[in-house]
N, C-alpha and C. Protein backbone atom coordinates (compact mmCIF):
# COMPACT_ATOMS: atom_id res chain seq x y z
N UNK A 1 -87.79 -23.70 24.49
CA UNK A 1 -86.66 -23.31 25.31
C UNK A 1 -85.75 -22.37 24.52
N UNK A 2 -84.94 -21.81 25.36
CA UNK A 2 -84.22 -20.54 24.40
C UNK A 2 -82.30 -21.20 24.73
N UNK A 3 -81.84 -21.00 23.62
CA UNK A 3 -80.33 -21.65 23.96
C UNK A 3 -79.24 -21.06 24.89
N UNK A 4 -79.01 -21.95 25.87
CA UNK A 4 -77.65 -21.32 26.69
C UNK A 4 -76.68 -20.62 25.89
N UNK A 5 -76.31 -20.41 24.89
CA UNK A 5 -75.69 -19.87 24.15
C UNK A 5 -76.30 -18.81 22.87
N UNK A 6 -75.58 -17.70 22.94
CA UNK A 6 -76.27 -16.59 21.89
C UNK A 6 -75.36 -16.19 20.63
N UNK A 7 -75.38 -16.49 19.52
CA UNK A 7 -74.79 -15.94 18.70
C UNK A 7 -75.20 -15.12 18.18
N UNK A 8 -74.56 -13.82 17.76
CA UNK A 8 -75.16 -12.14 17.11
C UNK A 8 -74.70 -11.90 15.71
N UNK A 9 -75.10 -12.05 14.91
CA UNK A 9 -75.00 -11.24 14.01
C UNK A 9 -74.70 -9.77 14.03
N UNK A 10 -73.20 -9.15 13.59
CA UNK A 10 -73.01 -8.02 13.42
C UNK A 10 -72.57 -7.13 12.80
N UNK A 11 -73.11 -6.06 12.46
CA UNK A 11 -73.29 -5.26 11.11
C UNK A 11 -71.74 -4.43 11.39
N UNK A 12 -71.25 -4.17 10.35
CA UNK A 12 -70.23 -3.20 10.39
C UNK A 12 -70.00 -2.78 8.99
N UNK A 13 -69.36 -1.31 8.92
CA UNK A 13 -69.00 -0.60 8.28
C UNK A 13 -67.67 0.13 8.23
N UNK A 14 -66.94 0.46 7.08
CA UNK A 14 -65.34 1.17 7.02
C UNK A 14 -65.66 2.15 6.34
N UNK A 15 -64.73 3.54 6.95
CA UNK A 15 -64.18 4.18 5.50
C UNK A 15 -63.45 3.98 4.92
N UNK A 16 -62.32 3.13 5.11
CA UNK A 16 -61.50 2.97 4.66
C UNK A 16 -61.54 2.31 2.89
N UNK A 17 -60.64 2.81 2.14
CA UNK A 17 -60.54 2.49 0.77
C UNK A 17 -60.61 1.06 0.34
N UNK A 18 -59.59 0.55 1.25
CA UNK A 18 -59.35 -0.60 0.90
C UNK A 18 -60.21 -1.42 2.45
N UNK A 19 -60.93 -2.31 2.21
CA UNK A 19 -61.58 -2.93 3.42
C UNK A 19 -60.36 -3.97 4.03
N UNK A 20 -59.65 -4.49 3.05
CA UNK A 20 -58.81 -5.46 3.08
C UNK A 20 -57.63 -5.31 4.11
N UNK A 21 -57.16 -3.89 4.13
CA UNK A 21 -55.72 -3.20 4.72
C UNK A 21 -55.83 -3.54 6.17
N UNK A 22 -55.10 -4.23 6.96
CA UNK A 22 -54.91 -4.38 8.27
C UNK A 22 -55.12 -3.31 9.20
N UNK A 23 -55.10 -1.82 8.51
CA UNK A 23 -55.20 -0.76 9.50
C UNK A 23 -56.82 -0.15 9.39
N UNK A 24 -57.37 -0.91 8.94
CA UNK A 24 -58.88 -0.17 8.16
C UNK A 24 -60.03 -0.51 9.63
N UNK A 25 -60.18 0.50 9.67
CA UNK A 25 -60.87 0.56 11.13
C UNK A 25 -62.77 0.83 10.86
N UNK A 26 -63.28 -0.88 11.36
CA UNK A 26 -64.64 -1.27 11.25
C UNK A 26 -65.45 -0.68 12.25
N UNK A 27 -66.61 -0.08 11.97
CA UNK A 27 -67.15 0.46 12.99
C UNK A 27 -68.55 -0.59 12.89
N UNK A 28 -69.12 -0.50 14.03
CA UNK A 28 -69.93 -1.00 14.04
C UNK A 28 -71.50 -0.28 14.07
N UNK A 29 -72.70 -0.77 13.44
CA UNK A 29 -73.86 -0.14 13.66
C UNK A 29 -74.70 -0.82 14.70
N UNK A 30 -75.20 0.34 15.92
CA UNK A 30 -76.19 -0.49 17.36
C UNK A 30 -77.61 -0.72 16.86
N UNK A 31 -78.10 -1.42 17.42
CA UNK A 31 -79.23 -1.48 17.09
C UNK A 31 -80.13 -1.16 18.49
N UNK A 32 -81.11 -0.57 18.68
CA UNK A 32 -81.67 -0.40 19.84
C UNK A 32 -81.85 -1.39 21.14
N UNK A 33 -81.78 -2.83 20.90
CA UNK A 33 -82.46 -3.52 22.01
C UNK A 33 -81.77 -4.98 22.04
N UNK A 34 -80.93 -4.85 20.85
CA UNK A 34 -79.96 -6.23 20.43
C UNK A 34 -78.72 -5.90 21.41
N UNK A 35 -78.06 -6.89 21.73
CA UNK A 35 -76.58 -6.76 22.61
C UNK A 35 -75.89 -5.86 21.35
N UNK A 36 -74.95 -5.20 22.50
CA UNK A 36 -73.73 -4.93 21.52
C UNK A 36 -72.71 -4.28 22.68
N UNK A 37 -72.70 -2.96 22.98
CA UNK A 37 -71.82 -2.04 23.51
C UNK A 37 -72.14 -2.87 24.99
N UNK A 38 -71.29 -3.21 25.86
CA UNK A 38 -71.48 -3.80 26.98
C UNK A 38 -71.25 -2.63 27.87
N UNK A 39 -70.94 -1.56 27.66
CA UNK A 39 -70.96 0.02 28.52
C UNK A 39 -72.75 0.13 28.27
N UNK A 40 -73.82 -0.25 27.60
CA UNK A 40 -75.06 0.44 27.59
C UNK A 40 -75.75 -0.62 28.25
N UNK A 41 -76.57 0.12 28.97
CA UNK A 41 -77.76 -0.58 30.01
C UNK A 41 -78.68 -1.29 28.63
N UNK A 42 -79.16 -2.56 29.12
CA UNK A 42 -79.65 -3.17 28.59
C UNK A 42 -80.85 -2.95 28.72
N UNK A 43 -81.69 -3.13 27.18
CA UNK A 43 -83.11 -2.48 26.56
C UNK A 43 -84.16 -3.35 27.51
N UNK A 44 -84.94 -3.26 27.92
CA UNK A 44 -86.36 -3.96 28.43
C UNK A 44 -87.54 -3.34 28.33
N UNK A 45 -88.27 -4.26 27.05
CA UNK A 45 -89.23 -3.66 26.49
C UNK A 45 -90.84 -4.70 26.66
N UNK A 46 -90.21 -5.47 27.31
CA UNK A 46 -90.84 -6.82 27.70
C UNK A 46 -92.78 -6.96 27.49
N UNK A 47 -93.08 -7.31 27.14
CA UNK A 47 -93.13 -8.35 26.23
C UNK A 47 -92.97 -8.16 24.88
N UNK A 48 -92.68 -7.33 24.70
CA UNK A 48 -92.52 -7.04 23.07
C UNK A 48 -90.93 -6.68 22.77
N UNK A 49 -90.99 -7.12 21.43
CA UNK A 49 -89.68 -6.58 20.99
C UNK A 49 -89.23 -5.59 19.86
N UNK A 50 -88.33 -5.34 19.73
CA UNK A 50 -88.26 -4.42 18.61
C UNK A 50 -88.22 -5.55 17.05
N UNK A 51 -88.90 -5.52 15.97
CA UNK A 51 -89.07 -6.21 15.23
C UNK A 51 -87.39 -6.69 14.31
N UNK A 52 -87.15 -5.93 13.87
CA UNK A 52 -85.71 -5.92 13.81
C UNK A 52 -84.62 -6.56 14.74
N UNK A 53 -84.24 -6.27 15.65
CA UNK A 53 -83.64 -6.50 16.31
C UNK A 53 -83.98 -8.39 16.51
N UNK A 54 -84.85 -8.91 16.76
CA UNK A 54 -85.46 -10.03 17.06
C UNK A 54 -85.41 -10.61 15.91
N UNK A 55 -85.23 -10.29 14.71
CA UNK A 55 -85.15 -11.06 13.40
C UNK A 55 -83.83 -11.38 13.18
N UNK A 56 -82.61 -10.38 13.43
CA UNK A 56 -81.46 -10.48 13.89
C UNK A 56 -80.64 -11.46 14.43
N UNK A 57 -81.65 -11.65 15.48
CA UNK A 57 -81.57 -12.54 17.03
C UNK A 57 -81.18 -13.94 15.99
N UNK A 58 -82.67 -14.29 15.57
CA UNK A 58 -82.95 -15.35 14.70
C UNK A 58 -81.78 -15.90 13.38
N UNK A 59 -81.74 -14.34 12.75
CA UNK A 59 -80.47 -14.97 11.62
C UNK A 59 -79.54 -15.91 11.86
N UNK A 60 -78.85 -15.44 13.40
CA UNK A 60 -77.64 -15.80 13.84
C UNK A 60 -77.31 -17.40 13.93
N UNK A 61 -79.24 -17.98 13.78
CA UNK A 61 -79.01 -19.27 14.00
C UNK A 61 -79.25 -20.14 12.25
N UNK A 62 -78.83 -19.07 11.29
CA UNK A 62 -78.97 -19.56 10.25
C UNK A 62 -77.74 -19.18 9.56
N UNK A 63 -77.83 -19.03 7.40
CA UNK A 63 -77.13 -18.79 7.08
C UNK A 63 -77.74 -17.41 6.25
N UNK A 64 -76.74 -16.37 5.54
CA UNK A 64 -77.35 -15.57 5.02
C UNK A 64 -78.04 -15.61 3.82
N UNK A 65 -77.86 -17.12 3.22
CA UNK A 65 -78.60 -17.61 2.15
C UNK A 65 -80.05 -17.71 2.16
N UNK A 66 -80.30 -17.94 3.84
CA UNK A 66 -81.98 -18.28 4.66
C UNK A 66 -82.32 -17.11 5.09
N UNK A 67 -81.66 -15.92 4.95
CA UNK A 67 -82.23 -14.71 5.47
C UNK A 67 -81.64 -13.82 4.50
N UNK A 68 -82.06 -13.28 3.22
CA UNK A 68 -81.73 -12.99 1.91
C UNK A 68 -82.09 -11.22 2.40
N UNK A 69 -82.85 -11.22 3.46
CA UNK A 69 -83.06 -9.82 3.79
C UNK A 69 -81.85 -8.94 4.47
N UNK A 70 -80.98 -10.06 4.83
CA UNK A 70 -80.08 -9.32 5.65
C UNK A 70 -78.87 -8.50 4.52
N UNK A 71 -78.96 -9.24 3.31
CA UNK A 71 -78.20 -8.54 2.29
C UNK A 71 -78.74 -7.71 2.06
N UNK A 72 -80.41 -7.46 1.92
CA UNK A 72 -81.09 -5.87 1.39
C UNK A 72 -80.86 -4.80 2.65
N UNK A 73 -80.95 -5.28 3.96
CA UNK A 73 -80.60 -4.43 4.75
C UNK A 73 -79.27 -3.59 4.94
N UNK A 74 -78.05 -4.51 4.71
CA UNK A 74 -76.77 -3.99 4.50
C UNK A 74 -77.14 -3.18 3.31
N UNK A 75 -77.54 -3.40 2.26
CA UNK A 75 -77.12 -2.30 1.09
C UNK A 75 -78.15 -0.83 1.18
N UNK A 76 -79.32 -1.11 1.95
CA UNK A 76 -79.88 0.02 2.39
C UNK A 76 -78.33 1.19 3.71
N UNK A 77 -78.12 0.52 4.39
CA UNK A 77 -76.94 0.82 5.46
C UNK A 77 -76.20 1.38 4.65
N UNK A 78 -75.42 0.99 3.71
CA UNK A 78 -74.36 1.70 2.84
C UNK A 78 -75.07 2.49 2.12
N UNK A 79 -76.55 3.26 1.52
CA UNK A 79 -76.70 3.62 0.61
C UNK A 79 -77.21 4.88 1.86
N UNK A 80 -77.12 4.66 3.23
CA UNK A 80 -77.61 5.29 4.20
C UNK A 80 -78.91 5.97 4.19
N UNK A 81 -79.91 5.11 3.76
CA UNK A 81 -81.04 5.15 3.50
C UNK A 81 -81.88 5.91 4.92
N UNK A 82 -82.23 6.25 4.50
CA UNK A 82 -82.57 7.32 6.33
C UNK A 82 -83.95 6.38 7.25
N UNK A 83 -84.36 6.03 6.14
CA UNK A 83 -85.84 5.13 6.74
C UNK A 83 -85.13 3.76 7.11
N UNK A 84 -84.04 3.12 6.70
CA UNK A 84 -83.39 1.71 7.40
C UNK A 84 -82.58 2.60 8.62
N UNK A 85 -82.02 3.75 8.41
CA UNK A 85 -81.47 4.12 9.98
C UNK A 85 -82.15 4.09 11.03
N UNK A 86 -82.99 5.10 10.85
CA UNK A 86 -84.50 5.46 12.02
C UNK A 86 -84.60 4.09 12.77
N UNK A 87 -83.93 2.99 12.10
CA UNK A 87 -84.68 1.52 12.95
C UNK A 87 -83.05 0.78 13.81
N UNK A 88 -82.19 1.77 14.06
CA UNK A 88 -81.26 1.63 14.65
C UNK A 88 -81.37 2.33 15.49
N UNK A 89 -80.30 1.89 16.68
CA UNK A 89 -79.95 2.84 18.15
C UNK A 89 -78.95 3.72 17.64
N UNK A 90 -77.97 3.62 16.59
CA UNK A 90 -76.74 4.81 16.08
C UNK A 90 -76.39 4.34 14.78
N UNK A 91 -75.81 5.58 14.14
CA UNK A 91 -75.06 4.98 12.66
C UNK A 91 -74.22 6.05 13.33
N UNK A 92 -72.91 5.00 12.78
CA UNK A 92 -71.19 5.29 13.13
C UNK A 92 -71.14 6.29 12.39
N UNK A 93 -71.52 6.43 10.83
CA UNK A 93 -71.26 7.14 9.69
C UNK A 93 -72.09 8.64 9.71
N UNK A 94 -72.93 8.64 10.26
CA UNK A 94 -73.61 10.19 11.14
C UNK A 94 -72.82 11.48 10.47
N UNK A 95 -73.24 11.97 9.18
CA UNK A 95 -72.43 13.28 8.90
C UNK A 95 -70.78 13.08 8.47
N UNK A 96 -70.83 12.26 7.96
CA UNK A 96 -69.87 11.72 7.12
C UNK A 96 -70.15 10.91 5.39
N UNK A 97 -69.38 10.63 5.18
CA UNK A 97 -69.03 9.83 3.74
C UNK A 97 -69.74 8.29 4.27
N UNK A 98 -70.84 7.70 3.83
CA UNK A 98 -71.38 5.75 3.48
C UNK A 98 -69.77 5.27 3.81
N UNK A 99 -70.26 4.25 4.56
CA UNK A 99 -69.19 3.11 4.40
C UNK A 99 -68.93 2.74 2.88
């Protein structure tokens, strides 16, 4: 059975200097087929999923200690590794300065 309830794991990124500063504005990274922007039509790729995205799904019901990948993925994201982008729906940071 799948749970009445969904928790998401979600990635974000700042430019801001200080992450800490109350005015430091987090953007977030989409992923193709995972919830996020409730303005975008929802992905149906049925029966299959995007591999990523579905591992995601899964974290949410753990801790990041049990999914040690999700730290290599963030530091690929900040290092804006072009082959961890390609496996997103957008990067906020697009022609700009890494979070």
């Amino acid at each position: 059975s799948i749970t009445k309830e969904r928790t998401e794991v979600i990635l974000q990124g700042t430019s801001s200097l200080d992450p800490n500063d109350p005015t430091a504005v987090w953007e977030e990274f989409e992923f193709k087929c995972k919830p996020g922007d409730l303005r975008r039509r929802p992905c149906l790729i049925s029966p299959y999923h995007y591999r990523l995205d579905w591992l995601m799904w899964f974290a949410a019901f753990q801790t990041y200690e049990q999914n040690e990948w999700i730290i290599h993925l963030a530091g690929k994201l900040l290092a804006q590794e072009e082959e961890t982008l390609s496996l997103l729906a957008s990067n906020p940071f697009a022609g700009r300065d890494p979070p």
